[in-house]
N, C-alpha and C. Protein backbone atom coordinates (compact mmCIF):
# COMPACT_ATOMS: atom_id res chain seq x y z
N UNK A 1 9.65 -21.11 1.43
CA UNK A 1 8.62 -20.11 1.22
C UNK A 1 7.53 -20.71 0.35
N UNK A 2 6.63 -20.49 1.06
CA UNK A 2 5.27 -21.49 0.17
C UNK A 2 4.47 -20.46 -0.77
N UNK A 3 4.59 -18.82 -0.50
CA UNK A 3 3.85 -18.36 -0.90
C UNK A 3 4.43 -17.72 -2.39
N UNK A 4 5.57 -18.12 -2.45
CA UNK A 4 6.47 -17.07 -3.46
C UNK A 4 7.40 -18.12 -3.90
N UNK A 5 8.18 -18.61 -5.39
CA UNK A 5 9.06 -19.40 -5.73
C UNK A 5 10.32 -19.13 -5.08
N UNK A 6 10.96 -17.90 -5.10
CA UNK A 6 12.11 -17.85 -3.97
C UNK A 6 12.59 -16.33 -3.33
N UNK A 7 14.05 -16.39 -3.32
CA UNK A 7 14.04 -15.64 -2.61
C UNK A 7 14.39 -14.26 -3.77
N UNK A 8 14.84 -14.87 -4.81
CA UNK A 8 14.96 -13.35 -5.92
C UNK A 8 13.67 -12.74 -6.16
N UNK A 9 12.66 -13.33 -6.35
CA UNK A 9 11.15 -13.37 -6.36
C UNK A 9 10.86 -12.50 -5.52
N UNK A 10 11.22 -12.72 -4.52
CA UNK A 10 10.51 -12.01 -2.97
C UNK A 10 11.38 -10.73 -3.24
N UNK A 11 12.63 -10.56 -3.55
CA UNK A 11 13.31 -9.23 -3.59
C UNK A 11 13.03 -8.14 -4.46
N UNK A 12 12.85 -9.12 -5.83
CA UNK A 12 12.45 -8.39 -6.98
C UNK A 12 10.92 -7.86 -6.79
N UNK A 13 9.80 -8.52 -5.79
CA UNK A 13 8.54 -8.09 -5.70
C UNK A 13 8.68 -7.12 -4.61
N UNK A 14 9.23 -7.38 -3.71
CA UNK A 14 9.45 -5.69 -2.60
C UNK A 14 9.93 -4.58 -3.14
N UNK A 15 10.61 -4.74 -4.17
CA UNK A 15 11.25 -3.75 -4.82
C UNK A 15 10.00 -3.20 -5.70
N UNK A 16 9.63 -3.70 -6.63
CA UNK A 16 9.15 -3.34 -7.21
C UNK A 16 7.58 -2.16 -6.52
N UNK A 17 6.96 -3.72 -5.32
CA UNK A 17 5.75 -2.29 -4.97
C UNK A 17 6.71 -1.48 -4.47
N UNK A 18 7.61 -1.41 -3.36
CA UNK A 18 8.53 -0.09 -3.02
C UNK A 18 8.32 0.74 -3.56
N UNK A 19 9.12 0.52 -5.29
CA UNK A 19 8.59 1.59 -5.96
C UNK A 19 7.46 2.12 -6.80
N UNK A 20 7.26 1.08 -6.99
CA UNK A 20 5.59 1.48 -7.31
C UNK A 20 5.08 2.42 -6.55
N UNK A 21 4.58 2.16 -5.29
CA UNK A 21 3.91 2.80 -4.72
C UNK A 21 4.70 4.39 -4.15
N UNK A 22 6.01 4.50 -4.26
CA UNK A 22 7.08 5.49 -3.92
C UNK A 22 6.40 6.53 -5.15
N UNK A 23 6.18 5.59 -6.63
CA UNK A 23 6.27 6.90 -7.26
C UNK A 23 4.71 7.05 -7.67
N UNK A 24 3.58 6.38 -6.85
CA UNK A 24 2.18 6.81 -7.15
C UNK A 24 2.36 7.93 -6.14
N UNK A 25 2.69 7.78 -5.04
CA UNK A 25 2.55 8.26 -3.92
C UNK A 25 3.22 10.03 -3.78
N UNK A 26 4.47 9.73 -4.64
CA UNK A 26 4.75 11.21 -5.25
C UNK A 26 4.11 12.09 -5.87
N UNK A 27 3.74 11.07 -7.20
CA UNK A 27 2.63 11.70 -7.81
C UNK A 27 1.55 13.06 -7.25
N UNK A 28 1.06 11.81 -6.70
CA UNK A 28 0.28 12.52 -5.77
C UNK A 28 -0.38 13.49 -5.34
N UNK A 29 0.92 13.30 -4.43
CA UNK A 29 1.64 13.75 -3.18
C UNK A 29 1.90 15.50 -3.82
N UNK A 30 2.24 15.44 -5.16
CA UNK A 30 2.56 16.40 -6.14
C UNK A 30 1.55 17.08 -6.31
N UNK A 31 0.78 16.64 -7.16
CA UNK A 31 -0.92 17.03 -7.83
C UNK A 31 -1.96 17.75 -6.57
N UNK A 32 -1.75 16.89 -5.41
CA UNK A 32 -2.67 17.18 -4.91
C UNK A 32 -2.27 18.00 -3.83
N UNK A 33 -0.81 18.56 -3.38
CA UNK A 33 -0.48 18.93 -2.35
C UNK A 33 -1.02 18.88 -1.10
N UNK A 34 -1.08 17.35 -0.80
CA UNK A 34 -1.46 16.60 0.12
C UNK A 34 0.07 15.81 0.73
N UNK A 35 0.70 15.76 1.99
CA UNK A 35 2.25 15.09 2.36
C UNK A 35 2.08 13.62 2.33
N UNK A 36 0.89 13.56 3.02
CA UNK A 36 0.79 11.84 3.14
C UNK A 36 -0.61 11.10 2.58
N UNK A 37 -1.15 11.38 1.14
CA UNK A 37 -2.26 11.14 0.87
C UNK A 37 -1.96 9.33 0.89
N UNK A 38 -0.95 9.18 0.03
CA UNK A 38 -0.80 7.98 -0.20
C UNK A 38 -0.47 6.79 0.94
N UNK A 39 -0.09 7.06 1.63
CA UNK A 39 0.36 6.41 3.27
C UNK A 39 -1.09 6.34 3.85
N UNK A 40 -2.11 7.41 3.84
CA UNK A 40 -3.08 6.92 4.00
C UNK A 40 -4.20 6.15 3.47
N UNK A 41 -3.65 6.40 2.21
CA UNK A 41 -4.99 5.66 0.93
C UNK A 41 -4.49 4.33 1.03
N UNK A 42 -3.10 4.10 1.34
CA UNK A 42 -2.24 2.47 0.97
C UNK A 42 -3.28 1.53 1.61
N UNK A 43 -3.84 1.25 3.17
CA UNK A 43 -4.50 0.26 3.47
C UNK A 43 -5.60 0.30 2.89
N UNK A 44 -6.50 0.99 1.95
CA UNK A 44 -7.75 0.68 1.44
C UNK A 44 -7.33 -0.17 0.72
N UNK A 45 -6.03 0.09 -0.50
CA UNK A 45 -5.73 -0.36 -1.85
C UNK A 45 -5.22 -2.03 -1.08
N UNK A 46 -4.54 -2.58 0.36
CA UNK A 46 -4.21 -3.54 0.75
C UNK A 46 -5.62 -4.26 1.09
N UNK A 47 -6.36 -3.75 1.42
CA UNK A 47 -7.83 -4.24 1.56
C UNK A 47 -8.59 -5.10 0.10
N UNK A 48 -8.37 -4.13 -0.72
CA UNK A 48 -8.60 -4.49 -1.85
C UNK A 48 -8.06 -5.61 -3.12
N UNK A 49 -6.70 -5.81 -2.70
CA UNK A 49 -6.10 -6.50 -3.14
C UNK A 49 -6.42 -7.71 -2.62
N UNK A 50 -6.00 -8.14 -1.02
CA UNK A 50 -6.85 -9.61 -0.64
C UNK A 50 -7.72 -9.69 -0.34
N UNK A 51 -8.96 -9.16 -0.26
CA UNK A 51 -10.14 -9.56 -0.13
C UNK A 51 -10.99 -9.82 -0.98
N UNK A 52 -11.54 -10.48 -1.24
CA UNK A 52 -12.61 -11.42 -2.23
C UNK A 52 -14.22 -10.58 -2.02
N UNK A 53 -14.18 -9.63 -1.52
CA UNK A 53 -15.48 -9.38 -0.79
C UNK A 53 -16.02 -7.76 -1.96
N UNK A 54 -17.41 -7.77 -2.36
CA UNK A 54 -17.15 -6.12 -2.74
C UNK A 54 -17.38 -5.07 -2.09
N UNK A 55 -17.22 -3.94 -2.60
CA UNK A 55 -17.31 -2.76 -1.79
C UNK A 55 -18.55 -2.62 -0.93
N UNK A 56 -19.64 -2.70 -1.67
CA UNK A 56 -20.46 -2.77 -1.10
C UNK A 56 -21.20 -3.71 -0.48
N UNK A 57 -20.57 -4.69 -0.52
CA UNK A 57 -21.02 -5.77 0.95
C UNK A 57 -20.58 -4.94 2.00
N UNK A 58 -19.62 -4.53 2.28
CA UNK A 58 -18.87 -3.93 3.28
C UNK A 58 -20.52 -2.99 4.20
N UNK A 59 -21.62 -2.23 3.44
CA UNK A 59 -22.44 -1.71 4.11
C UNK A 59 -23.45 -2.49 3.68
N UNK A 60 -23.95 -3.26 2.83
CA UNK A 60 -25.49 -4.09 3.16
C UNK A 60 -24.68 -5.43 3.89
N UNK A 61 -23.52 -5.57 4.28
CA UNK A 61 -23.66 -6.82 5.32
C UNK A 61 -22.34 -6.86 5.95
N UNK A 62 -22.54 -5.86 6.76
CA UNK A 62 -21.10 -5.36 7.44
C UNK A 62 -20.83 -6.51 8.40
N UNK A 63 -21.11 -7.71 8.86
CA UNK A 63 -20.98 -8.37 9.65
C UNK A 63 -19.73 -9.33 8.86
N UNK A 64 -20.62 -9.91 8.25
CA UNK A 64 -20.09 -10.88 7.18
C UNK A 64 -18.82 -10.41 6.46
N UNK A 65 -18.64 -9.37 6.31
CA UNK A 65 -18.19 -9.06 4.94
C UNK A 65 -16.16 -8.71 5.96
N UNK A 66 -16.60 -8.14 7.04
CA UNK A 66 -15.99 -8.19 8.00
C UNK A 66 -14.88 -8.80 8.43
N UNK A 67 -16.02 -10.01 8.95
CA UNK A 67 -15.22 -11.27 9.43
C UNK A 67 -14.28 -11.88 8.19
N UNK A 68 -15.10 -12.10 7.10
CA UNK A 68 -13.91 -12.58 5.60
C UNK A 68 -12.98 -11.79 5.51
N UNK A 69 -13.11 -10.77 5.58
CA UNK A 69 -11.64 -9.97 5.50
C UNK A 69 -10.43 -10.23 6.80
N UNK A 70 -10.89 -10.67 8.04
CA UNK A 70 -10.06 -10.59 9.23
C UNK A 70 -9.63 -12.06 8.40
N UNK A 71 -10.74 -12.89 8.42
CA UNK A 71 -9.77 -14.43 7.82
C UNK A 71 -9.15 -14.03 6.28
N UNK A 72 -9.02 -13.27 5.78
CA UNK A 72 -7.95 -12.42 4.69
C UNK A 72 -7.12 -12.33 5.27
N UNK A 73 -6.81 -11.76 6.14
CA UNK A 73 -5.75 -10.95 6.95
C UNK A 73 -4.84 -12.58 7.28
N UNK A 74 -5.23 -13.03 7.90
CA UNK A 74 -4.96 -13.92 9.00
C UNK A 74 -4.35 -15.00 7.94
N UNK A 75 -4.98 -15.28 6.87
CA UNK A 75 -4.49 -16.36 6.16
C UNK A 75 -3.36 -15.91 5.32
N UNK A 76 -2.76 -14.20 5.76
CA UNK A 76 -1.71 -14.00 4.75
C UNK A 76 -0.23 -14.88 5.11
N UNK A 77 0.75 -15.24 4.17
CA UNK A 77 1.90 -15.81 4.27
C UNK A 77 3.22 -14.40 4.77
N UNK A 78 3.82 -15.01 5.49
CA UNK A 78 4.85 -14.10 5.30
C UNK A 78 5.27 -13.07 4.26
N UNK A 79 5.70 -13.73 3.14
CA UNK A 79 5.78 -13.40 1.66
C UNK A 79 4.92 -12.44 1.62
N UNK A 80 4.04 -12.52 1.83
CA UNK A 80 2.53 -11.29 1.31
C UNK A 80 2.56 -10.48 1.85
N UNK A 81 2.65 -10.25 3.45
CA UNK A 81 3.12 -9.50 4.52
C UNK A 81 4.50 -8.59 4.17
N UNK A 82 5.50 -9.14 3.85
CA UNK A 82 6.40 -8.50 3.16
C UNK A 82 6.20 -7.65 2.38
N UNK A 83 6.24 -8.08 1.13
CA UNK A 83 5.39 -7.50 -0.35
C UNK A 83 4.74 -6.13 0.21
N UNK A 84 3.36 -6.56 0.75
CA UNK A 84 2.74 -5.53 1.41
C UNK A 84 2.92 -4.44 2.00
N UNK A 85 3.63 -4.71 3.03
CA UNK A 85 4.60 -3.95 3.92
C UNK A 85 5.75 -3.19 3.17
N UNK A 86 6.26 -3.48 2.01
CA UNK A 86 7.02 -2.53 1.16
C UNK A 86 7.08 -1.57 0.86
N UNK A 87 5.28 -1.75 -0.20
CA UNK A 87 4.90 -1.15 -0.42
C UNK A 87 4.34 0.43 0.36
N UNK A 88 3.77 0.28 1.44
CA UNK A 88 3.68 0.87 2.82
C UNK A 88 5.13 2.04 2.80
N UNK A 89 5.98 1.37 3.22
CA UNK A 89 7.35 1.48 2.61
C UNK A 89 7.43 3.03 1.43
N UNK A 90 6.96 2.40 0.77
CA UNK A 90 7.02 3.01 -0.35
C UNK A 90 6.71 4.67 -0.35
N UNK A 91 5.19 4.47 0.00
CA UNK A 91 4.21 5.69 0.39
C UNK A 91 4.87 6.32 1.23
N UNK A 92 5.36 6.15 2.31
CA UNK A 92 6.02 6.82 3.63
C UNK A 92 6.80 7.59 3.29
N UNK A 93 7.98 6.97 2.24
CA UNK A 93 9.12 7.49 2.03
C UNK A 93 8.44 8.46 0.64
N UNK A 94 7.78 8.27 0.15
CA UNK A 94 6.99 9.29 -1.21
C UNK A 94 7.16 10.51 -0.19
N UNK A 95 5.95 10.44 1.03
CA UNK A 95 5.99 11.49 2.06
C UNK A 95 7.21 12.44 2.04
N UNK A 96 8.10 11.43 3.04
CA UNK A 96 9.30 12.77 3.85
C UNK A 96 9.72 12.48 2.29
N UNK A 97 10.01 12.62 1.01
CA UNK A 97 10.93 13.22 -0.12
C UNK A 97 9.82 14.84 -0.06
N UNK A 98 8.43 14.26 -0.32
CA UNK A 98 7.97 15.34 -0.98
C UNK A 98 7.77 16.80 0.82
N UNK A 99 7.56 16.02 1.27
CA UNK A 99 8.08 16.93 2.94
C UNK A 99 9.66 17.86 2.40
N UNK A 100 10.71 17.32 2.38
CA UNK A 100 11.67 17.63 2.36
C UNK A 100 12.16 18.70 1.14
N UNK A 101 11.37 17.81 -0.45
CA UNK A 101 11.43 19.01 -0.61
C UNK A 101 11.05 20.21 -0.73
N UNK A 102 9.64 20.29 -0.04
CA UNK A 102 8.87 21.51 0.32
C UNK A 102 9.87 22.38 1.59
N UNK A 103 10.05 21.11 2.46
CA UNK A 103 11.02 22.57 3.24
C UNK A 103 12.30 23.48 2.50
N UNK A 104 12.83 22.56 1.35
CA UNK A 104 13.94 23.21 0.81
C UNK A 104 13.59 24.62 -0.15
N UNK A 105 11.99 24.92 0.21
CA UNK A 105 11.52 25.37 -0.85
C UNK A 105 11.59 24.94 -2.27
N UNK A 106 10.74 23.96 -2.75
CA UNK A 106 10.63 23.34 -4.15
C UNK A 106 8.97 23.67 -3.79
N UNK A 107 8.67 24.79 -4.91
CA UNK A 107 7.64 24.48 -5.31
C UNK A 107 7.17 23.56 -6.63
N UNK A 108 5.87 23.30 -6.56
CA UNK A 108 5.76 22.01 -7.17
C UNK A 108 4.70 22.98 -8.50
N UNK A 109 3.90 23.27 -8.06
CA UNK A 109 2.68 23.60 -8.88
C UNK A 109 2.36 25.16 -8.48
């Protein structure tokens, strides 16, 4: 693995966004009584993390700003993809808890 020292590394970092993002995503998910805010907000915040580019290049030079992000994408390692994908992970499952326990009737707020 070139992108990460090994493999406890890689476990201990899935875990961690997992939950990271499990318990922003609750949060939330809580506050705003919204099911899947966070599952949807997750790819901006993955955008943001590898791309080198700022927000607002994105509209004074949507071409450019574009293409650097697809070669973002493209140059990710496995490892990162993982990580990433955890996190994802994470948000989803924030969802069906806070789904589930709205059907059990749990009100929140």
């Amino acid at each position: 693995m070139s992108g990460i020292g090994s493999l406890p590394q890689l476990i201990i970092s899935m875990m961690l966004f997992l939950l990271l993002f499990f318990g922003i995503g609750f949060l939330l998910n809580m506050i705003l009584r919204s099911t899947w805010i966070m599952a949807v907000v997750y790819p901006l915040i993955v955008i943001a993390i590898i791309d080198n580019v700022r927000f607002f290049d994105y509209i004074l030079s949507p071409g450019a700003s574009f293409s650097a992000l697809g070669n973002d994408l493209i140059s990710l390692k496995l490892v990162d993809i993982l990580i990433l994908s955890s996190g994802l992970v994470g948000a989803i499952i924030a969802g069906i808890a806070i789904r589930m326990l709205r059907v059990r009737g749990y009100q929140m707020f």
